[in-house]
Protein backbone atom coordinates (compact mmCIF):
# COMPACT_ATOMS: atom_id res chain seq x y z
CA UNK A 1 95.43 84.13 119.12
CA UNK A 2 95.92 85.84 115.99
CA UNK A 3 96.87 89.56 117.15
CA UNK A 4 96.93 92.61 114.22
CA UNK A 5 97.96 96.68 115.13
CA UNK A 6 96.47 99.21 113.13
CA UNK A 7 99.03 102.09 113.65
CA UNK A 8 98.22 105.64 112.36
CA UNK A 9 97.83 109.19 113.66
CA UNK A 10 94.13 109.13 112.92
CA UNK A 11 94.41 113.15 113.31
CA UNK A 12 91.49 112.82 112.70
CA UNK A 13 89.97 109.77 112.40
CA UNK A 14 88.10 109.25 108.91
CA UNK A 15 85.52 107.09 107.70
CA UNK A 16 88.41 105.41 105.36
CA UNK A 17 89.75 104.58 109.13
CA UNK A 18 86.90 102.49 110.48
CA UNK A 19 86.50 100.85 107.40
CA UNK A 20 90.29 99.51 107.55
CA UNK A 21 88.91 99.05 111.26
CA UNK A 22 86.20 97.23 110.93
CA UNK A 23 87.14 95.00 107.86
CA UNK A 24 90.89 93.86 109.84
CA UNK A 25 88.69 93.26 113.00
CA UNK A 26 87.01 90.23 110.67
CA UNK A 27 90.22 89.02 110.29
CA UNK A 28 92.25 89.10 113.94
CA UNK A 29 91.08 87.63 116.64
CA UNK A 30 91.93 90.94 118.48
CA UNK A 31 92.53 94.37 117.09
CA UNK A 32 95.02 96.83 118.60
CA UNK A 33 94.62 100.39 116.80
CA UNK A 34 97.74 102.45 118.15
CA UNK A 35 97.36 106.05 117.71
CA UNK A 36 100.98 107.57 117.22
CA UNK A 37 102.26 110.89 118.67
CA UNK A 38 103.91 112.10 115.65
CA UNK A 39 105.02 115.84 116.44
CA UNK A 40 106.03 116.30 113.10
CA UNK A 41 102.81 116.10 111.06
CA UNK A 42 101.60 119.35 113.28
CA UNK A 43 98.70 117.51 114.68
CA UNK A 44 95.26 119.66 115.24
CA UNK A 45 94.09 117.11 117.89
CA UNK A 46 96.42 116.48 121.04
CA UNK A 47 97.15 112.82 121.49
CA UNK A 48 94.78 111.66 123.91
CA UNK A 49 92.04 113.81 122.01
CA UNK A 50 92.77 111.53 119.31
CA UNK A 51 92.61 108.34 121.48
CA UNK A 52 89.74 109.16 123.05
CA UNK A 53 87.60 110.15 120.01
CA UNK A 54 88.66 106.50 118.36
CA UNK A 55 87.76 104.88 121.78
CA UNK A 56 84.34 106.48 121.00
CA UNK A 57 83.87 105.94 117.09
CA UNK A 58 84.69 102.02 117.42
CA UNK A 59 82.32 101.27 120.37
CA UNK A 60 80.02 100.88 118.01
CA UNK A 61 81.70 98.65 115.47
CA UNK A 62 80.96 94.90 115.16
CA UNK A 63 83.75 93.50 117.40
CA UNK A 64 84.44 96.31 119.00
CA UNK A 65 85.21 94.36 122.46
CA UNK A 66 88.00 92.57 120.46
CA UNK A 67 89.61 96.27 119.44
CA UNK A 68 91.36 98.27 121.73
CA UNK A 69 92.56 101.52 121.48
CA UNK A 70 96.26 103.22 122.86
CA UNK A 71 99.09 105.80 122.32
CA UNK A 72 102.57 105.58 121.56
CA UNK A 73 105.41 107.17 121.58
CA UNK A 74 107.79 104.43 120.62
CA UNK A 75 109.19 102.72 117.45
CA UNK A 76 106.47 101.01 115.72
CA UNK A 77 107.85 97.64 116.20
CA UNK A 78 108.73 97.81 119.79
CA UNK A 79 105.09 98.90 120.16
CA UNK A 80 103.84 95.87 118.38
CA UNK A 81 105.86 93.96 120.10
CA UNK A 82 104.52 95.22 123.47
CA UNK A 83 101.17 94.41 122.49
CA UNK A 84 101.77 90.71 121.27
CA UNK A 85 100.48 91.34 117.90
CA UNK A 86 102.13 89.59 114.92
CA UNK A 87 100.96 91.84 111.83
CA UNK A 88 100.96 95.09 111.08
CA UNK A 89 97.99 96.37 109.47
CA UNK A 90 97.98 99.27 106.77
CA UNK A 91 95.40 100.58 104.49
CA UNK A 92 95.96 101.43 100.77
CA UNK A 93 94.08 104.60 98.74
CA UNK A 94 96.36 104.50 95.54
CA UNK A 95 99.89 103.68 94.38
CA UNK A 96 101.30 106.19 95.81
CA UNK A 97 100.16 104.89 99.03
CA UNK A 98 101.78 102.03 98.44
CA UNK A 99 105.45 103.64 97.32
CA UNK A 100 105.23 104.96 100.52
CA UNK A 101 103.59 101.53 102.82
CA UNK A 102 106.21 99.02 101.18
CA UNK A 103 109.49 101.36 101.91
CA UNK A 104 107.86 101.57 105.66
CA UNK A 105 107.20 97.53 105.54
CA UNK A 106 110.44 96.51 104.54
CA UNK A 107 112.50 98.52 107.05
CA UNK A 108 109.95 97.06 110.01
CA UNK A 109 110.63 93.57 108.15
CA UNK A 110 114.30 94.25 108.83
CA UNK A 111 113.79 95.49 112.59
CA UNK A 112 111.57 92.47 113.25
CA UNK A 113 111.21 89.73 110.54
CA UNK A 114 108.89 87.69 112.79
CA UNK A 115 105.88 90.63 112.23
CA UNK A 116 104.31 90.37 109.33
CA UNK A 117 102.59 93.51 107.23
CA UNK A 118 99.24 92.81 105.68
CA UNK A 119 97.72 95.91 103.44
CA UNK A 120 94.30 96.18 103.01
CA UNK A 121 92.71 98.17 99.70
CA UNK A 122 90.50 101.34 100.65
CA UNK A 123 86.62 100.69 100.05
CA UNK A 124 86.14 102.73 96.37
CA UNK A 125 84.05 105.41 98.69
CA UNK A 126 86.61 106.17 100.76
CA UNK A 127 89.77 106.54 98.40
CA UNK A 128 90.13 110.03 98.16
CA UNK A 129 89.78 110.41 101.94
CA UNK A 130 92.68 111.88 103.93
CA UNK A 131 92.64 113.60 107.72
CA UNK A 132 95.17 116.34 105.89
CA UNK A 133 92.43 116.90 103.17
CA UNK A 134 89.55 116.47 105.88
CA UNK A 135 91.33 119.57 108.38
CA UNK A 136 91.73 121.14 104.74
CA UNK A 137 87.90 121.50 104.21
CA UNK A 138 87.05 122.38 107.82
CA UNK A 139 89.57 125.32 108.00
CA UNK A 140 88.15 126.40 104.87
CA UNK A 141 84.42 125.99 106.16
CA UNK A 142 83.58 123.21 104.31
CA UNK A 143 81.49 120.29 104.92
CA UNK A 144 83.59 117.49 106.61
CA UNK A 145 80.42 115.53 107.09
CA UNK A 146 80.93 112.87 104.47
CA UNK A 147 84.52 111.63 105.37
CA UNK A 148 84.07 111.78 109.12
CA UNK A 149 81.90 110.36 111.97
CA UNK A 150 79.69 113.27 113.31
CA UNK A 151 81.37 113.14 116.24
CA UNK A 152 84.67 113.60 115.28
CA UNK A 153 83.41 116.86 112.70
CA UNK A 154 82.22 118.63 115.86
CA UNK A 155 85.80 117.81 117.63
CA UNK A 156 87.77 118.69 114.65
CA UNK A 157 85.19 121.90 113.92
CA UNK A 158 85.45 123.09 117.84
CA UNK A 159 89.26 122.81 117.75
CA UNK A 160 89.89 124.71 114.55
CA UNK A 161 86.76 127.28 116.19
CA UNK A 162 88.63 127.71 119.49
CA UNK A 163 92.38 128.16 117.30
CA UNK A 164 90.99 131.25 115.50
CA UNK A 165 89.65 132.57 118.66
């Protein structure tokens, strides 16, 4: 069984996001997305917010009883490791993106050479999509519409509503 984790902080999750989702589910026999509690990107959405509202936007997805969703709180690798998956999964907007993705895959490559790192080009329509640009637009009243699942806009909109209140 051919297990991949899709790690991220999916804060909150994007369109760009269940592509990645949905394309590395065609290629693993299972799919564990692990949603990271990373205190130090600020997060808008709490961490089980943001596992429950990917639990919701993949039910829908074609596999979606081969992808499960959970937290964590540990190293990335230990985590992996936990969950008996053998590749790490990462999506790719630009080079800069990728910069960034190898430095991160060759320190996990030290920490556990046995797990593999597979990256996986953004879809052209979903390049420019970022959750820090998405949060961007809604604080600023724009329309997140196009880079998020509806049900994540009203989540992301009734959090930044209930912060200014």
């Amino acid at each position: 069984m051919c297990v991949g984790f899709y790690p991220g902080t999916f804060d909150p999750v994007t369109l760009g996001h269940l592509d990645i989702i949905s394309r590395a589910t065609g290629i693993f026999t299972r799919l564990i997305v692990g949603v990271a509690d990373n205190e130090a990107k600020n997060p808008l959405l709490s961490l089980d917010e943001r596992v429950a509202c990917l639990r919701r936007e993949v039910a829908d997805l074609p596999g979606a009883d081969r992808i499960e969703v959970v937290g964590f709180t540990t190293l990335l690798i230990d985590t992996v490791r936990h969950h008996g998956a053998s590749c790490v999964v990462r999506g790719l907007r630009s080079a800069g993106d990728f910069e960034f993705e190898a430095q991160l895959s060759g320190a996990n490559r030290r920490l556990a050479p046995e797990i593999e790192t597979l990256f996986l080009l953004a879809s052209e329509a979903h390049r420019c999509t970022a959750s820090r640009l998405v949060k961007e637009i809604a604080r600023l009243g724009g329309d997140i519409s196009g880079f998020v699942p509806e049900y994540t806009a009203r989540l992301v909109l009734s959090k930044l509503h209930n912060r200014t209140t």
